[in-house]
Protein backbone atom coordinates (compact mmCIF):
# COMPACT_ATOMS: atom_id res chain seq x y z
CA UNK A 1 -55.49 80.92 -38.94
CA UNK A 2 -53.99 84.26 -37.55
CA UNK A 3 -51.09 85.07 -36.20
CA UNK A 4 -51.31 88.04 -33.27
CA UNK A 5 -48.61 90.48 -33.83
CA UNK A 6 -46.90 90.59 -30.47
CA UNK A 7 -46.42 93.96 -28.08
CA UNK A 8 -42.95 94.56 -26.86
CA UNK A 9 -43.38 96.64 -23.57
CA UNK A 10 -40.85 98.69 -22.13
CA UNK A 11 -41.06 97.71 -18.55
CA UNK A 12 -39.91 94.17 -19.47
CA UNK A 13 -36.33 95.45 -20.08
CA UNK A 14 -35.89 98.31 -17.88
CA UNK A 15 -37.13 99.48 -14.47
CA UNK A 16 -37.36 103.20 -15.32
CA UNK A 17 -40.03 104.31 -18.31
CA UNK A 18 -36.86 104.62 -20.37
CA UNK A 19 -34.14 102.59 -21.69
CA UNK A 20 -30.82 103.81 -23.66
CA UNK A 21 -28.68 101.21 -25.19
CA UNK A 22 -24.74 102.00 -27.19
CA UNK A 23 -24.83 98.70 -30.06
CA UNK A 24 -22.12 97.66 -31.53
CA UNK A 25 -21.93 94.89 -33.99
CA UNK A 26 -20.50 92.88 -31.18
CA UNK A 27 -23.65 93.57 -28.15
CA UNK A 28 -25.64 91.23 -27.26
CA UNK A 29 -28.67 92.98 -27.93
CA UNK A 30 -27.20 93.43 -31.36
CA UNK A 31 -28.00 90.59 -32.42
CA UNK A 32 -31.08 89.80 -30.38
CA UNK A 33 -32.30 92.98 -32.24
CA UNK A 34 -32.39 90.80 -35.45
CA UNK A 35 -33.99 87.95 -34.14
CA UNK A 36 -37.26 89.97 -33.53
CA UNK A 37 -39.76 88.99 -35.84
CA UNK A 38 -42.62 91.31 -36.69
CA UNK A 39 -43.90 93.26 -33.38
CA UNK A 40 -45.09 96.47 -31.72
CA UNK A 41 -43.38 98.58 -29.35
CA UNK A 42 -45.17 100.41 -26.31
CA UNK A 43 -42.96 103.15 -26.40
CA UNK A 44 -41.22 106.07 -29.18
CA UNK A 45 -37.42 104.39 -29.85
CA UNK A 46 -34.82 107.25 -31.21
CA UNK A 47 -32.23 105.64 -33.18
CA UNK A 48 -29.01 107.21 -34.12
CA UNK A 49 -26.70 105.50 -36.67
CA UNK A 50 -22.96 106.60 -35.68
CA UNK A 51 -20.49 104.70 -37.93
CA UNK A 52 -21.58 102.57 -40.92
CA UNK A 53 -25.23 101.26 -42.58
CA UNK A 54 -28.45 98.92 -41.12
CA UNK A 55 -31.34 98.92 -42.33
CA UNK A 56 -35.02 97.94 -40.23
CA UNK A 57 -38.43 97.33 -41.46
CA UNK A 58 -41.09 99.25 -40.55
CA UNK A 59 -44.46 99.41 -41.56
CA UNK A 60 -43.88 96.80 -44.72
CA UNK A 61 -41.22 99.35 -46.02
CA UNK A 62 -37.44 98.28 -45.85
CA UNK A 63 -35.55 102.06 -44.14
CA UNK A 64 -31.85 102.03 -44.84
CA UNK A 65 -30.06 103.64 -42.01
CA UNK A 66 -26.97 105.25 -42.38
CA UNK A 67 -24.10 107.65 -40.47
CA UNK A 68 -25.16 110.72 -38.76
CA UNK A 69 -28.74 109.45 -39.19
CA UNK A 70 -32.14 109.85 -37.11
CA UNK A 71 -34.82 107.61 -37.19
CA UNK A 72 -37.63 107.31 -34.92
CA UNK A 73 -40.47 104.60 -34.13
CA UNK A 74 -43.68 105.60 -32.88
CA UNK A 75 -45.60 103.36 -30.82
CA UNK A 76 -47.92 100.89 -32.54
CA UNK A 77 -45.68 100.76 -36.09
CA UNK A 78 -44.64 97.00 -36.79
CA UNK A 79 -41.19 96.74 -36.94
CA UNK A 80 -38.73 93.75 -37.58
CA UNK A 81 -35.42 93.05 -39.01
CA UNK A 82 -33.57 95.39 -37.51
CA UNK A 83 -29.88 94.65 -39.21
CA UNK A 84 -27.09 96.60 -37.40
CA UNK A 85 -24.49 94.13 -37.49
CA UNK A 86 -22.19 96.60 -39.75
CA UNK A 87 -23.02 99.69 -37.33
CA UNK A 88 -22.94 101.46 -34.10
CA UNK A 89 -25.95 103.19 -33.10
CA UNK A 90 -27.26 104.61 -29.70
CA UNK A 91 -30.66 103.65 -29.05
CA UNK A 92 -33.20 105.49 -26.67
CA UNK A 93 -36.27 103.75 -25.86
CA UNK A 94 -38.49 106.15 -24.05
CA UNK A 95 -42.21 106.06 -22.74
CA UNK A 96 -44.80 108.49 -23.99
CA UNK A 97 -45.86 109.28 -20.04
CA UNK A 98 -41.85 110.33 -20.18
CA UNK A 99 -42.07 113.01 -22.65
CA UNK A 100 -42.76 116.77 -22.40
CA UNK A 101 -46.27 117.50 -24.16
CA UNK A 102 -44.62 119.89 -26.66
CA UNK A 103 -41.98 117.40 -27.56
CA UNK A 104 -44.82 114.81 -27.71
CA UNK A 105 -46.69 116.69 -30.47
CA UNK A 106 -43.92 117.46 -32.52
CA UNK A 107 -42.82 113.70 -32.81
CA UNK A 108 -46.23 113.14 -33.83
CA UNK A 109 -46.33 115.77 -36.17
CA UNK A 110 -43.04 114.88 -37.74
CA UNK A 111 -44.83 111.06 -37.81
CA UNK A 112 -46.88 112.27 -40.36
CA UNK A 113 -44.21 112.30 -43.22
CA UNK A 114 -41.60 110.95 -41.44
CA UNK A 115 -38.74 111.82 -44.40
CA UNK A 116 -35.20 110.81 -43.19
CA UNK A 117 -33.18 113.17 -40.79
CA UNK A 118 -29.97 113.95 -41.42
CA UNK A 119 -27.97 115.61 -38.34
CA UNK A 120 -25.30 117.91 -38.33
CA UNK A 121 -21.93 116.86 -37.48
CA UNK A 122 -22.06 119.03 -34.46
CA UNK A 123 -25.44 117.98 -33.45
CA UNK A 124 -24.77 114.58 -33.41
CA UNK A 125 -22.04 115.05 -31.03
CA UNK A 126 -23.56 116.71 -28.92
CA UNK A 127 -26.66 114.55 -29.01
CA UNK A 128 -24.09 111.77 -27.97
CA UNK A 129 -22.72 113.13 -24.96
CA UNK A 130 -26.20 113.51 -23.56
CA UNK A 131 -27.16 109.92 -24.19
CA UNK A 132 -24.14 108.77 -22.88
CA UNK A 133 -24.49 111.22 -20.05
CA UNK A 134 -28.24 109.67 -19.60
CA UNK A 135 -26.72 106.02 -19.82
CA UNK A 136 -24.51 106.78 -16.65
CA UNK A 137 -27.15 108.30 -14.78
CA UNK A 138 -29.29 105.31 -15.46
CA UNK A 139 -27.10 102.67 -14.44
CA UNK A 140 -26.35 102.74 -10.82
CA UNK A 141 -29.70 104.13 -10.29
CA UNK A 142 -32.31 101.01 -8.51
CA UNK A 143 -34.81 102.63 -6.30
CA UNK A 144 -36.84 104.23 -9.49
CA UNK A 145 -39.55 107.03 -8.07
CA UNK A 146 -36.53 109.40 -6.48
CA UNK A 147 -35.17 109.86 -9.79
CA UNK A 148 -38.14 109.81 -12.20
CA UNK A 149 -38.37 114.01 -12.14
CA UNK A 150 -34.66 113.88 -13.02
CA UNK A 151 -34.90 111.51 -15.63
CA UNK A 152 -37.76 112.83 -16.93
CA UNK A 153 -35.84 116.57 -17.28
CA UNK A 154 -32.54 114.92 -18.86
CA UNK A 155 -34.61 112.45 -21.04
CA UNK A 156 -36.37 116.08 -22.30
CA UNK A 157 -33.13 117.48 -23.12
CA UNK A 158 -32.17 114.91 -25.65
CA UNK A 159 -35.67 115.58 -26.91
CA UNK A 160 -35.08 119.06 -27.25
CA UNK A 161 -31.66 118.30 -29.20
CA UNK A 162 -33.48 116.03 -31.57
CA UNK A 163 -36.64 118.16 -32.11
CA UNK A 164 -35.29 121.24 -34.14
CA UNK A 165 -33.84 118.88 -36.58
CA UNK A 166 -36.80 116.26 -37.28
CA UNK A 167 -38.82 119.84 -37.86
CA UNK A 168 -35.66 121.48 -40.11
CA UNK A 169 -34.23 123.96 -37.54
CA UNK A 170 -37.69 126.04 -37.64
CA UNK A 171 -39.30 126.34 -33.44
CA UNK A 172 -43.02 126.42 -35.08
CA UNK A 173 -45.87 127.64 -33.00
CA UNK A 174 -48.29 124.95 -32.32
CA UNK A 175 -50.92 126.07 -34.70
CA UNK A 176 -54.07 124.94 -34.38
CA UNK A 177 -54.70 123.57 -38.52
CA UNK A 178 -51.33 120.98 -37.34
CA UNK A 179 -53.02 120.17 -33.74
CA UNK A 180 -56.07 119.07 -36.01
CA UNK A 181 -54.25 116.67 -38.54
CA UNK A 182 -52.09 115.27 -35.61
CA UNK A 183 -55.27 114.32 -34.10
CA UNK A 184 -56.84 113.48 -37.04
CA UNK A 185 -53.75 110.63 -37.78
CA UNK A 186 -53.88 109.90 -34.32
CA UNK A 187 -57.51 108.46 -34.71
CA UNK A 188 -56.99 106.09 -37.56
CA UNK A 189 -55.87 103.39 -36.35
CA UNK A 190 -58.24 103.09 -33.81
CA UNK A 191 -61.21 103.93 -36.50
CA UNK A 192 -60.52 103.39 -39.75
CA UNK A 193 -61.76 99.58 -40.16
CA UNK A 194 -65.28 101.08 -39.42
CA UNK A 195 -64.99 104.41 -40.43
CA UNK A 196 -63.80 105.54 -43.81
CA UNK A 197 -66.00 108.80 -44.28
CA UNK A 198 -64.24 112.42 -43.91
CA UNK A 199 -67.06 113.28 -42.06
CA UNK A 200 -67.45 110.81 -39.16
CA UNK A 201 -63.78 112.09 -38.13
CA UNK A 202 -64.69 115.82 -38.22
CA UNK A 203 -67.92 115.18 -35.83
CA UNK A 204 -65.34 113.33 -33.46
CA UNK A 205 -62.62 116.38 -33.52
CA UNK A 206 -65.93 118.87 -33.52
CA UNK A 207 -65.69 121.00 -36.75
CA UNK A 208 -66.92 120.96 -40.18
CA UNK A 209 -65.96 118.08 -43.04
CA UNK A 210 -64.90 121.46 -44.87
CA UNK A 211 -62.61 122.63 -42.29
CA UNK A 212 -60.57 118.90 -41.53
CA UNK A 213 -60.29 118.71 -45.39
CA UNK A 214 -58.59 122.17 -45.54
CA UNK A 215 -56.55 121.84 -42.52
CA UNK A 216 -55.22 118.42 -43.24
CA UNK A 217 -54.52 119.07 -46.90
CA UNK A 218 -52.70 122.37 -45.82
CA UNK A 219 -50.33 120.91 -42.65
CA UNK A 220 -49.69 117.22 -44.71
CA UNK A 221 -50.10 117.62 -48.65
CA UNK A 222 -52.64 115.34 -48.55
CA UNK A 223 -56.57 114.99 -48.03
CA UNK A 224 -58.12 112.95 -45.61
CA UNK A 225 -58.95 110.74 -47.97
CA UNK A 226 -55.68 110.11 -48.84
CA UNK A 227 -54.40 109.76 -45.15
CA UNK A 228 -57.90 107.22 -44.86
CA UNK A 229 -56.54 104.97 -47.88
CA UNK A 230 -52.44 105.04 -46.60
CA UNK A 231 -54.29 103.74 -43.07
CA UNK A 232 -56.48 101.15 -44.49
CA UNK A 233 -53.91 99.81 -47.04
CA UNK A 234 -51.02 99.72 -44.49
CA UNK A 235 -53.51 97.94 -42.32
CA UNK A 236 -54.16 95.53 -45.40
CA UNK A 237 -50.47 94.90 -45.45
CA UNK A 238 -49.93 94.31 -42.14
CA UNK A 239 -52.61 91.44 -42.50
CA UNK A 240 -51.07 90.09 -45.99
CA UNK A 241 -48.13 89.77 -44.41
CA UNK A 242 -48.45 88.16 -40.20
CA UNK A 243 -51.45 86.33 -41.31
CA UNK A 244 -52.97 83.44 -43.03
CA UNK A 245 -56.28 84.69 -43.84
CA UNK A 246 -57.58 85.01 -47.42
CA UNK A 247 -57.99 87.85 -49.36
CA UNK A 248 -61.42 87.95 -48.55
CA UNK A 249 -61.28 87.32 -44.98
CA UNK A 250 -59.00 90.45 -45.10
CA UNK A 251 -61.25 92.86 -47.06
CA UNK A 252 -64.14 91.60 -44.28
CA UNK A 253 -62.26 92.60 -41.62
CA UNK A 254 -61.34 95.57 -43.17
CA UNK A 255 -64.89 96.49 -43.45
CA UNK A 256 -65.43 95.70 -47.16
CA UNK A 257 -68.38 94.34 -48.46
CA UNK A 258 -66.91 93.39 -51.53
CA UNK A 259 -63.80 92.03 -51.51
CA UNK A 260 -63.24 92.27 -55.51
CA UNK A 261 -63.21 96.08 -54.67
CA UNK A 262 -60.89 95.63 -52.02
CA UNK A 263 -58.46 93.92 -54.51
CA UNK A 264 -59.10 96.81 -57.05
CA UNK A 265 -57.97 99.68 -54.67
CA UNK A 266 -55.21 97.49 -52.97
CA UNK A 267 -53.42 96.97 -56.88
CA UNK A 268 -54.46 100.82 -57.94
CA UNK A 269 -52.42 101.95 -54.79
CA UNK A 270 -49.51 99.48 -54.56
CA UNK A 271 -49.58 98.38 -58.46
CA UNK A 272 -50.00 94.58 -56.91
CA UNK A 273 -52.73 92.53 -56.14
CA UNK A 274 -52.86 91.13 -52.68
CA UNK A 275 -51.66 88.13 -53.34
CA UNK A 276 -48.57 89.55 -55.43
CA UNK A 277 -47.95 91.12 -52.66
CA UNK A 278 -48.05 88.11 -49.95
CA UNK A 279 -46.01 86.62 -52.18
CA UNK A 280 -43.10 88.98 -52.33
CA UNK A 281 -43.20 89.47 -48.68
CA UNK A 282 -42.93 85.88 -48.21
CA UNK A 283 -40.29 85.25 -50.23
């Protein structure tokens, strides 16, 4: 029997295509935040920790969150167990039709290692002041199209605050080896239960197995055969762990034949069988 992983879309909760919450261990969202079992968002959601720890999980890891730190959800990562109850945080909740193009890519192309962010004392500040400078503007606001270009410039001025620090201070050209490996990421989750071959994914971007193998080990440190196993095994765990389908009935789905394999790579990768790790999940 499966369980669906549920969607969590933005235009439940707010009228605009953005939303920006202050939490305190004493909201109300606070601790309606830790209620929320495992889901998907619809939208990116910024979070920055200003006073004390949390911790959320994200993608079957457990991401401690602490002062002066940024950390950012993409759409489609399962989240859950968002503990903030011993922090304040501002939270921005912001639709991808919201966002700048260039600002757009290089969220993306920080998504691809996604190592913690650390801001500046100043920066953080400052980042502050224009979220609670975009909270104002967003609360006596009702009638949403008049002030969608305005929103849409101020919510691109927090990005443009956040931006040079997710990509360490350095305004990097958009080159065209990153454009390919953001692309490249972009299409495994959509893909990568049917397609596990290098090569299918260079026909669909246009350009030689070669070339994607060069450009993707040169902008991420890692092959595409490397990204194609972190997709398919984070796809395995997301399965382990919201469903109640047998090992087998997982590596099927997953498009393996033989599901004995399936175990092999899972344990090679993760140093646990599939069950081990159902179990410590569940515990």
């Amino acid at each position: 029997m499966t369980r669906n992983i549920p969607i969590h879309y933005l235009n439940e909760d707010t009228t605009f295509d953005s939303e920006v919450l202050h939490l305190t261990p004493i909201s109300d969202r606070t601790n309606k935040l830790g209620d929320f079992n495992d889901h998907i968002d619809d939208c990116y959601t910024v979070i920055l920790v200003t006073k004390g720890r949390g911790s959320a999980d994200i993608d079957c890891h457990t991401v401690p969150m602490s002062e002066g730190q940024l950390g950012i959800i993409a759409p489609g990562q399962i989240h859950s167990n968002i503990c903030i109850s011993e922090c304040e945080l501002w939270m921005l909740r912001i639709s991808p039709e919201m966002i700048d193009d260039d600002y757009r890519y290089q969220l993306d192309e920080y998504s691809i290692k996604g190592n913690p962010v650390f801001l500046t004392e100043s920066t953080t500040i400052i980042l502050c002041e224009a979220l609670e400078f975009l909270s104002k503007l967003m609360a006596p606001i009702n009638d949403r199209q008049p002030m969608k270009n305005v929103l849409f410039n101020m919510l691109n001025v927090v990005l443009g605050i956040i931006t040079p620090s997710i990509l360490n201070g350095q305004a990097k050209p958009r080159l065209r080896s990153t454009e390919i490996a953001v692309k490249f990421k972009r299409m495994l989750p959509q893909f990568v239960r049917q397609q596990r071959r290098p090569s299918f994914y260079a026909n669909e971007l246009c350009i030689s197995e070669v070339y994607l193998n060069e450009v993707v080990k040169k902008s991420t440190g890692m092959t595409p055969s490397e990204w194609i196993n972190i997709a398919i095994l984070l796809d395995a765990k997301r399965l382990l762990r919201t469903t109640a389908l047998t090992v087998k009935e997982i590596a099927h789905d997953l498009g393996f034949e033989d599901h004995a394999y399936f175990s092999r790579l899972f344990k090679k990768n993760t140093a646990m069988t599939p069950l081990e790790f159902r179990n410590t999940i569940l515990k």
